[in-house]
N, C-alpha and C. Protein backbone atom coordinates (compact mmCIF):
# COMPACT_ATOMS: atom_id res chain seq x y z
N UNK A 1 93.49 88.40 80.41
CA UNK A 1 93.23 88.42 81.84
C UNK A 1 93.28 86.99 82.35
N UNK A 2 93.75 86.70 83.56
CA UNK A 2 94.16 85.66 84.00
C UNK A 2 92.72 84.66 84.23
N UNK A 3 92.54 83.45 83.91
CA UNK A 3 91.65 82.71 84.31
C UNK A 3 90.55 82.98 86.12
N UNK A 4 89.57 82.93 86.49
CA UNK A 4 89.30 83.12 87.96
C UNK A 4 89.07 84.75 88.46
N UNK A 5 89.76 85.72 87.32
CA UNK A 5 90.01 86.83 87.93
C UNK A 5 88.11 87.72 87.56
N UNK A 6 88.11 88.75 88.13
CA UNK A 6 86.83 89.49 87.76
C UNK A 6 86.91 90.75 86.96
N UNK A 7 86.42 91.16 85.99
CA UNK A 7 86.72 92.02 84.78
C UNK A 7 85.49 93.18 85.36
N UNK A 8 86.09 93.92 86.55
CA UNK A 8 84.67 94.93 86.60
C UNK A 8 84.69 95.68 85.76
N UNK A 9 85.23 96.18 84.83
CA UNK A 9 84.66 97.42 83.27
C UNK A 9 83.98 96.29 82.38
N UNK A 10 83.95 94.79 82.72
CA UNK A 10 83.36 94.76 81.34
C UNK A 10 82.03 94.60 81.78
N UNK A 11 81.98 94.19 83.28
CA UNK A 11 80.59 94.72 83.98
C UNK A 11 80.01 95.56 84.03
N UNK A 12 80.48 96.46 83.89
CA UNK A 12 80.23 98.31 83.57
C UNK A 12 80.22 98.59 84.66
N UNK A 13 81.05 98.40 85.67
CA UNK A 13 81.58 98.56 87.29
C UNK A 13 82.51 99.70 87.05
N UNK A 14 82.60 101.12 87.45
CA UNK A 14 83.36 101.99 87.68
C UNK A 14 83.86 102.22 89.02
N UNK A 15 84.95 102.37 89.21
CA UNK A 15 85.30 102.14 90.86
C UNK A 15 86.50 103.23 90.66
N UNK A 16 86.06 104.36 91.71
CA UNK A 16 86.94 105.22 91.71
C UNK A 16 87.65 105.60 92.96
N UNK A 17 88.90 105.94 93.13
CA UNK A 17 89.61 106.13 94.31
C UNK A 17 88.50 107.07 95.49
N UNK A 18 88.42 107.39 96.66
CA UNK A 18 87.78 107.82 97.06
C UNK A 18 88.65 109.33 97.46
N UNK A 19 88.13 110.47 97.95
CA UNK A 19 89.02 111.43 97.64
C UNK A 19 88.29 112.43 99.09
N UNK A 20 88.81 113.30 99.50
CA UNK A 20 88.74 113.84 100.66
C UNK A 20 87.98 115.45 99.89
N UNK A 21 87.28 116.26 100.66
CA UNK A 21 86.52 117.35 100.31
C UNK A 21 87.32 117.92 99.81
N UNK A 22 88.30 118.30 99.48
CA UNK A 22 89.05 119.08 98.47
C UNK A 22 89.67 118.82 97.61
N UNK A 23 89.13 117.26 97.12
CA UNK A 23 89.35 116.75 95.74
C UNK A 23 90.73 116.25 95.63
N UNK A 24 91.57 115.73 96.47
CA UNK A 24 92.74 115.14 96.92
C UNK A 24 92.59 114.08 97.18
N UNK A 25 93.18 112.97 96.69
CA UNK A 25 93.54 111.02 96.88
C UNK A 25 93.59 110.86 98.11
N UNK A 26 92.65 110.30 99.24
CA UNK A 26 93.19 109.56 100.25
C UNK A 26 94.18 108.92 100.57
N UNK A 27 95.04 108.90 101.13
CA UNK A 27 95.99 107.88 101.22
C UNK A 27 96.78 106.81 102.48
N UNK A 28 97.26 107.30 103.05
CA UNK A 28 97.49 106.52 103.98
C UNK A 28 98.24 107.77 104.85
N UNK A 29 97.85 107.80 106.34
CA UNK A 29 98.67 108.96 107.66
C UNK A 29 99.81 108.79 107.95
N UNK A 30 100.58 109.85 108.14
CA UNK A 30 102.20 109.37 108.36
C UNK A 30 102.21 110.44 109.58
N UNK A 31 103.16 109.71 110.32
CA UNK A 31 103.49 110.80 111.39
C UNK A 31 104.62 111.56 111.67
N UNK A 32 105.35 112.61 111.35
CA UNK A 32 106.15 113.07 111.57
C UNK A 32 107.00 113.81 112.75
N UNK A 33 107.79 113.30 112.99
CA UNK A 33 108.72 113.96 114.11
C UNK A 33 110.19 114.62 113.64
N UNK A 34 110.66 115.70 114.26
CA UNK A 34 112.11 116.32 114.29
C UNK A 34 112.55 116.26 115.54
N UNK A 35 114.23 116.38 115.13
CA UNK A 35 115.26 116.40 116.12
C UNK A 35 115.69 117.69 116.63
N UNK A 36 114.99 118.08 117.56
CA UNK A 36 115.52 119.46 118.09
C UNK A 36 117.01 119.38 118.08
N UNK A 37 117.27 120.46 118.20
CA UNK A 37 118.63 121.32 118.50
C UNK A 37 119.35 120.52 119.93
N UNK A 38 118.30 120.34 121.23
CA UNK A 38 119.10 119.45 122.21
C UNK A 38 119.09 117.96 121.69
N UNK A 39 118.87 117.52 120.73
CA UNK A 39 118.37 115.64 120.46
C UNK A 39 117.88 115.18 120.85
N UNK A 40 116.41 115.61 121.10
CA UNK A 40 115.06 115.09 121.29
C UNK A 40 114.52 115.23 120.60
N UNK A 41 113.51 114.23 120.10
CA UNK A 41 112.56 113.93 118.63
C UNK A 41 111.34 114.43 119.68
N UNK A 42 111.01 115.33 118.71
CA UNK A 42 109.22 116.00 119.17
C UNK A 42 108.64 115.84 118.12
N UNK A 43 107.25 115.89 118.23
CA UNK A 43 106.34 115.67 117.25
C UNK A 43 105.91 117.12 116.32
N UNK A 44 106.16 117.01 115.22
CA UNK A 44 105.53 117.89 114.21
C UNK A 44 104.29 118.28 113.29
N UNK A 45 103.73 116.80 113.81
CA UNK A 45 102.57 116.53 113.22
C UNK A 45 102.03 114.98 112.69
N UNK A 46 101.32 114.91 111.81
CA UNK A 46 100.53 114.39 110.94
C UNK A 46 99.61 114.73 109.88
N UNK A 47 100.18 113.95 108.49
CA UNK A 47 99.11 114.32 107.85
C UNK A 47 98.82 113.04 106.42
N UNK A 48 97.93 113.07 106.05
CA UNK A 48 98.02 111.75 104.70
C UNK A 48 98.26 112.17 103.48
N UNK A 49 98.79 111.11 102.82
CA UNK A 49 99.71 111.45 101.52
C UNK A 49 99.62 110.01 100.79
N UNK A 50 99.65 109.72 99.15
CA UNK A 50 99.84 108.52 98.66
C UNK A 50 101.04 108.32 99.14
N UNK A 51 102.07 108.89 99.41
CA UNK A 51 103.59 108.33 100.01
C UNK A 51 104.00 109.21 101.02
N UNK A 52 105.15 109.08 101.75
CA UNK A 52 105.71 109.79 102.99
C UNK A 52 106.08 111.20 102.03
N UNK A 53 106.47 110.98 100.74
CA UNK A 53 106.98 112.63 100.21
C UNK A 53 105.76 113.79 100.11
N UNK A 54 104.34 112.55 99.51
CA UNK A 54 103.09 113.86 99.77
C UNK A 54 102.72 114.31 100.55
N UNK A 55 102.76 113.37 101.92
CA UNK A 55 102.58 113.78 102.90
C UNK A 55 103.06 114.62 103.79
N UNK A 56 104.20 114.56 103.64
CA UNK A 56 105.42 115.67 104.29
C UNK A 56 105.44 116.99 103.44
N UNK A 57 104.70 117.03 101.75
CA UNK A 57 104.83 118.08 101.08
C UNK A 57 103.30 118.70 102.02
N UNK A 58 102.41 118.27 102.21
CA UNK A 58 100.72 118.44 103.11
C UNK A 58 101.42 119.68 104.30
N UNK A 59 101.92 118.72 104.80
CA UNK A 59 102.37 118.84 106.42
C UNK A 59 103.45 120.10 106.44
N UNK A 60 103.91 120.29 105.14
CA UNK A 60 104.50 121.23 104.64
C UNK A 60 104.05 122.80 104.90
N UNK A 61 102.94 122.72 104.05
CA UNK A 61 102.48 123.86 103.48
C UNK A 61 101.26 124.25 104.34
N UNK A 62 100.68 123.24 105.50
CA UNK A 62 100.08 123.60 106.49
C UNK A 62 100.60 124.03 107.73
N UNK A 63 102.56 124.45 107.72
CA UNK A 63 102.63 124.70 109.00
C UNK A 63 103.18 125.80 108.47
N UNK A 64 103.16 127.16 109.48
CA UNK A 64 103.34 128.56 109.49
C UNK A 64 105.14 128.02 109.06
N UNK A 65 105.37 129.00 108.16
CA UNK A 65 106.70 128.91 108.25
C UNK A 65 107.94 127.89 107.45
N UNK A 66 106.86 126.91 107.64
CA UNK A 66 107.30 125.55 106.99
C UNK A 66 108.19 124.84 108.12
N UNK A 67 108.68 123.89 107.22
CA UNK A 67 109.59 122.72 108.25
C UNK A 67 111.00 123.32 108.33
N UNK A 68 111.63 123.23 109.11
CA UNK A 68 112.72 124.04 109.33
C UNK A 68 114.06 122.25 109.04
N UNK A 69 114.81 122.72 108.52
CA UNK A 69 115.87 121.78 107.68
C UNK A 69 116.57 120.73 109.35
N UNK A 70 116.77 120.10 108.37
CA UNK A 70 117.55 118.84 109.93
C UNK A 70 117.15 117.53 109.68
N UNK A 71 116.64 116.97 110.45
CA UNK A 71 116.79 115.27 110.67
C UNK A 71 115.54 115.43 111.27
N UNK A 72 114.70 114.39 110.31
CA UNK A 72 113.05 113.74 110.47
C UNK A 72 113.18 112.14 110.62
N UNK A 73 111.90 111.74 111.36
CA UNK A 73 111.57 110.62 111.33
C UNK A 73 109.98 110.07 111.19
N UNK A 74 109.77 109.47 110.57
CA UNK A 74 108.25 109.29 109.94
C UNK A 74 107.76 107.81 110.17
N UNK A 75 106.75 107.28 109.80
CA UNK A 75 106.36 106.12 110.00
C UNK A 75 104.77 106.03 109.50
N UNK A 76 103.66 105.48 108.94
CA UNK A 76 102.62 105.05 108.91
C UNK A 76 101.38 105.15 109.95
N UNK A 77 100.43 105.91 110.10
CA UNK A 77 100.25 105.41 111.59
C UNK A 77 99.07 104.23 111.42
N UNK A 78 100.01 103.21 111.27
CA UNK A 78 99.53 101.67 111.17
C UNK A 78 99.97 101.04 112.62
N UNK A 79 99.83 99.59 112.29
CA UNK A 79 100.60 99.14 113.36
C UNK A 79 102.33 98.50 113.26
N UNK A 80 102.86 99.28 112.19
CA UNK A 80 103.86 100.10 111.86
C UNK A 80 104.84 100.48 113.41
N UNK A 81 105.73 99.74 113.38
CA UNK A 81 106.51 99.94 114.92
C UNK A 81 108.17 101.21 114.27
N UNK A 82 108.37 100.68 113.17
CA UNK A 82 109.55 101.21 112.77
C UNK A 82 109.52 102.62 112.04
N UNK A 83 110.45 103.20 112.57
CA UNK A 83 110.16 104.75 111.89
C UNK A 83 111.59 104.60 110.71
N UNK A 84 111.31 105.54 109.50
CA UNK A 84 112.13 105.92 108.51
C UNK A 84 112.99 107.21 108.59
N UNK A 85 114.05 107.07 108.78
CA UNK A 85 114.81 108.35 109.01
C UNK A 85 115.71 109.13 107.88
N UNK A 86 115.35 110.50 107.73
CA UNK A 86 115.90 110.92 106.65
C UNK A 86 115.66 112.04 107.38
N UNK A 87 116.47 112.84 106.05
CA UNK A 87 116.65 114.49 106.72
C UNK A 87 116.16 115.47 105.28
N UNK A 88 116.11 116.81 105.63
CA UNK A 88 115.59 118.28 104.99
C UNK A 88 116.33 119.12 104.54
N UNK A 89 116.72 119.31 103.51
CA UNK A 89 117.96 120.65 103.68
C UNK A 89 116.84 121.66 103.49
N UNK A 90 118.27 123.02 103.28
CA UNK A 90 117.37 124.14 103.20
C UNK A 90 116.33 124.31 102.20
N UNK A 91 116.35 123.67 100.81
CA UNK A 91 115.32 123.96 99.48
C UNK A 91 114.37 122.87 99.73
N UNK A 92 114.13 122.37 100.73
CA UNK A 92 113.50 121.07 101.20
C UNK A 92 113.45 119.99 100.39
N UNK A 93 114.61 119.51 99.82
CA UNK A 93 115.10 118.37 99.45
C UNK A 93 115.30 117.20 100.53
N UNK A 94 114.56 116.01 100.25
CA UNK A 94 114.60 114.75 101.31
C UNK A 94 115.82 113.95 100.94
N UNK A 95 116.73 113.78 101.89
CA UNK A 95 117.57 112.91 102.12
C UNK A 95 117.44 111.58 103.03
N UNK A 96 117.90 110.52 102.13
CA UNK A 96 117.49 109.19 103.56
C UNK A 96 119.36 108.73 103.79
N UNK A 97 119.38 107.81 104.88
CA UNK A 97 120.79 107.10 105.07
C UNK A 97 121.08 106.50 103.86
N UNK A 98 120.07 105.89 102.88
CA UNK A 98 120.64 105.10 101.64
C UNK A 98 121.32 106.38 100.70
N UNK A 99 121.08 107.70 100.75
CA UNK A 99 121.67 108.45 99.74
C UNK A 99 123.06 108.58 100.49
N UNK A 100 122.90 108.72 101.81
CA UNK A 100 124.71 108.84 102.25
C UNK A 100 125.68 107.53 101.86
N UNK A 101 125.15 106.78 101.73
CA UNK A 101 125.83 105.49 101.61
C UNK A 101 126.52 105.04 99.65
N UNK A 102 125.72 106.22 99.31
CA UNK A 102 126.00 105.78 97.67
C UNK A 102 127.37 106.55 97.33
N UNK A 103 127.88 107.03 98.20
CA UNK A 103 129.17 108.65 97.90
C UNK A 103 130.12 107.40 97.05
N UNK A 104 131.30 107.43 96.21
CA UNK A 104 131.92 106.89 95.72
C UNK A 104 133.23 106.43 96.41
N UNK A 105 133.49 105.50 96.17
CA UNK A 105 134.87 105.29 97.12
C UNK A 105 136.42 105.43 95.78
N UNK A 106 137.24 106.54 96.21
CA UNK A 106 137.83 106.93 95.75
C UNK A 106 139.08 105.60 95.35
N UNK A 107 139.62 105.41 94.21
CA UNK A 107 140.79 104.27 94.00
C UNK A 107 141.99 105.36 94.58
N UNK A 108 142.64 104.05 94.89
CA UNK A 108 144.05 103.94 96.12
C UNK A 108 144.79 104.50 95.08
């Protein structure tokens, strides 16, 4: 262990994540929006997740029906200005712009 640093187990300091009444990791709120059918982003919700995928799996399984496939945009609700855009297919597989960008470029 690095010089300066503090060894709480050898203190006998137990420090455990803190966890919400149904025994689930706190994590951080994300906010989710979709692109209607005319191309307007409406809001779908919010919900917290250790990452945007748990959270969107939350936000998932709490809405009647589920998320219907298309183009999402998410963000932190920090003071977080920039949203992350990716999309849903039908088996609710997450797609972002970096997976479109990896397709192979065919030789001439």
């Amino acid at each position: 262990m690095p010089a300066g640093t503090l060894d709480l187990v050898s203190l006998g300091i137990r420090v455990q994540p803190r966890r919400v009444g149904t025994g689930r990791f706190l994590g951080m709120d994300f906010d989710f929006r979709f692109r209607n059918p005319s191309g307007k982003w409406e809001s779908v919700g919010h919900w917290k997740g250790g990452d945007r995928a748990a959270a969107l799996e939350g936000l998932r399984e709490r809405t009647d029906g589920g998320l219907p496939p298309g183009r999402y945009m998410s963000r932190p609700r920090t003071r977080q200005k920039d949203w992350d855009l990716f999309s849903l297919d039908r088996d609710g597989e997450i797609f972002t712009p970096e997976d479109d960008s990896t397709d192979q470029v065919r030789p001439a």
